[in-house]
Protein backbone atom coordinates (compact mmCIF):
# COMPACT_ATOMS: atom_id res chain seq x y z
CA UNK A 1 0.00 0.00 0.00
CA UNK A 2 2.32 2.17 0.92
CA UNK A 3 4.29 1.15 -2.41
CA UNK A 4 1.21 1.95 -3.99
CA UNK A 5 0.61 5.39 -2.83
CA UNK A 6 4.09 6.53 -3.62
CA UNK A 7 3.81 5.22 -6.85
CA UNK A 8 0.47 7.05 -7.28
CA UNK A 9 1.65 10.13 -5.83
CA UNK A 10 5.17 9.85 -7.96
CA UNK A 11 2.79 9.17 -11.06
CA UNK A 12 0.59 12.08 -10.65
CA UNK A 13 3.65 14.36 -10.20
CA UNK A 14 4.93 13.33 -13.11
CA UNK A 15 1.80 13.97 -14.66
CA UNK A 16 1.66 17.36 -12.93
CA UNK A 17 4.66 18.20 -14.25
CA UNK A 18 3.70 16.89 -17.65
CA UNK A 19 1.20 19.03 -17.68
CA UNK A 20 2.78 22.19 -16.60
CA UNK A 21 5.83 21.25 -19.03
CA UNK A 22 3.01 21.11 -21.77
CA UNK A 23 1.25 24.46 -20.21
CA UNK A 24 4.33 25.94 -20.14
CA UNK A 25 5.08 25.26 -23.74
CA UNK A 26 1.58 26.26 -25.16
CA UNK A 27 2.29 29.87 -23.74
CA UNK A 28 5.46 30.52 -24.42
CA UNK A 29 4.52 29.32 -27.83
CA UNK A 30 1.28 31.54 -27.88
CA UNK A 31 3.50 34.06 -26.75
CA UNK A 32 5.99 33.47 -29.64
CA UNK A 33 2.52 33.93 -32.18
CA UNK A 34 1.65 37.19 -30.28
CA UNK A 35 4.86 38.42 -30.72
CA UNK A 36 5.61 37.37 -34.63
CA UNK A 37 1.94 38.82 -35.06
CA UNK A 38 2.57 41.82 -33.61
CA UNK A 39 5.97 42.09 -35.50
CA UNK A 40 4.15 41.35 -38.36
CA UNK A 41 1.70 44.30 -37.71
CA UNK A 42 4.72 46.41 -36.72
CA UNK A 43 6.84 45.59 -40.41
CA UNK A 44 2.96 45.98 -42.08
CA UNK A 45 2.99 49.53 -40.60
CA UNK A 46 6.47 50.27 -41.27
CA UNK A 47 6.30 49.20 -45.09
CA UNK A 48 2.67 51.12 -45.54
CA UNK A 49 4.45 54.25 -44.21
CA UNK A 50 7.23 53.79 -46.28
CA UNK A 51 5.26 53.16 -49.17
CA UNK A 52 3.12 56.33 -48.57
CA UNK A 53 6.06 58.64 -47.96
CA UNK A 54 7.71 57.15 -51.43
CA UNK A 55 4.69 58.19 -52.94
CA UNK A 56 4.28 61.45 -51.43
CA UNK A 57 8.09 61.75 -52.86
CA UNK A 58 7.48 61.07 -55.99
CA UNK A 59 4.23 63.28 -55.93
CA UNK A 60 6.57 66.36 -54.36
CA UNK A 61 9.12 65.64 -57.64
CA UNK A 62 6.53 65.83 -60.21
CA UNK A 63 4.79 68.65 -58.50
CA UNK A 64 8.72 70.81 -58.20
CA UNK A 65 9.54 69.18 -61.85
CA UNK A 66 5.94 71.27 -62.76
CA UNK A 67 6.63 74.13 -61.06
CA UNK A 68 10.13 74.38 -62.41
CA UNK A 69 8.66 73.69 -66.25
CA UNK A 70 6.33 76.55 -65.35
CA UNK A 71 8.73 78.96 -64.18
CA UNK A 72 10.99 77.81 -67.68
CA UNK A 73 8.03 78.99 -69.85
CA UNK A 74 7.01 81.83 -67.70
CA UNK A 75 10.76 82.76 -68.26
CA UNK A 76 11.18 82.36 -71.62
CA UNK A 77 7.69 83.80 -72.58
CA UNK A 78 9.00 87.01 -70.78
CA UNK A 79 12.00 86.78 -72.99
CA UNK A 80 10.41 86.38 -76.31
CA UNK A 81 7.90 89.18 -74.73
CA UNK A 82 11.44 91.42 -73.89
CA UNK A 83 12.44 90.80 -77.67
CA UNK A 84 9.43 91.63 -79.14
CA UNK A 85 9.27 95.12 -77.38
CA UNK A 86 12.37 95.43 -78.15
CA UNK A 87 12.19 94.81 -81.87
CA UNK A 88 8.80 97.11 -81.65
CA UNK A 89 10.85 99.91 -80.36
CA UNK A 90 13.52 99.34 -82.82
CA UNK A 91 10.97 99.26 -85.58
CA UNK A 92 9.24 102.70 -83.79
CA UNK A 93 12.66 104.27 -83.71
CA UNK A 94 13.68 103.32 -87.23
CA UNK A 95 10.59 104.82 -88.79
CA UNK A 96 10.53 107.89 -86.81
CA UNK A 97 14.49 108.48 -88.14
CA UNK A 98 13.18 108.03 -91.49
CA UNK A 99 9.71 109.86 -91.53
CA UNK A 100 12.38 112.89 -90.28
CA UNK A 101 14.97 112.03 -92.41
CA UNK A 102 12.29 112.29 -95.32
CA UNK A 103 11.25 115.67 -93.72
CA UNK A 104 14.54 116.92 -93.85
CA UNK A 105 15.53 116.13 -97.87
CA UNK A 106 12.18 117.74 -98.75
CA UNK A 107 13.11 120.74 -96.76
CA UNK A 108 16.14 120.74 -98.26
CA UNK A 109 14.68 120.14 -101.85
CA UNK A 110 11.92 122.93 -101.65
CA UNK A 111 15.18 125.36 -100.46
CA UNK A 112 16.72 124.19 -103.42
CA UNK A 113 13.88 124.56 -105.73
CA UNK A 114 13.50 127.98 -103.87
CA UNK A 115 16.97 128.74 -104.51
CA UNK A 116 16.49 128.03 -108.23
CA UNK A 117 13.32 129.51 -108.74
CA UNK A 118 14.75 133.19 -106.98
CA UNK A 119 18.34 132.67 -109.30
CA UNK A 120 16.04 131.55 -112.53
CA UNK A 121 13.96 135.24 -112.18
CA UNK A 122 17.04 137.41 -110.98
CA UNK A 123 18.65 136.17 -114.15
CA UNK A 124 15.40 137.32 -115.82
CA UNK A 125 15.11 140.37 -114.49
CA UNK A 126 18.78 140.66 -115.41
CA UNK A 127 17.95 140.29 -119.26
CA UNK A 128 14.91 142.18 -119.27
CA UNK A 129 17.19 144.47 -117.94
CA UNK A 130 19.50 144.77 -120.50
């Protein structure tokens, strides 16, 4: 009997510890899961925020690349603007030079035919004169 109960009391220790063994082993694997799942989450996170920020990246280089195309054709649109005053005032310039150069030679033409005109009747005058 008393062979007996030691034996049963030896058996159901081993079986107690069995059992916690096996306890033990379910939570540290459960806590193994937890912790690869919330890992998981954790990388999930990390990725979608890199992802997001890549894309907000590329979004902010196409949106500078824009602005910077912009600012090319504002740019040369003032230029080509800049030239074409330019050329007006040129033009502006040019025909005001020759509208008074014009003005000028048929001054100078109507003295001349002045000049004749007062030498042609002296010289008449002249031979009625004589």
């Amino acid at each position: 009997a008393i062979k007996a109960d030691r034996l049963n009391a030896i058996t159901r220790e081993v079986e107690f510890k069995a059992s916690v063994f096996r306890d033990h082993q379910a939570s540290n694997k459960d806590l193994e899961n937890r912790r690869r799942r919330k890992s998981s989450q954790v990388k999930s996170v990390i990725w979608a925020e890199r992802r997001t920020n890549t894309e907000q990246m590329r979004l902010d280089r196409i949106e500078e690349d824009r602005a910077w195309m912009e600012e090319r054709n504002l740019g040369s649109m003032a230029a080509r603007e800049y030239a074409r005053s330019e050329a007006e005032t040129r033009r502006q310039s040019l025909a005001f030079r020759n509208a008074e150069g014009r003005r000028i030679r048929e001054e100078a033409e109507q003295q001349r035919a002045e000049e004749l005109h007062g030498e042609s009747q002296s010289i008449q005058l002249k031979l009625a004169g004589e």
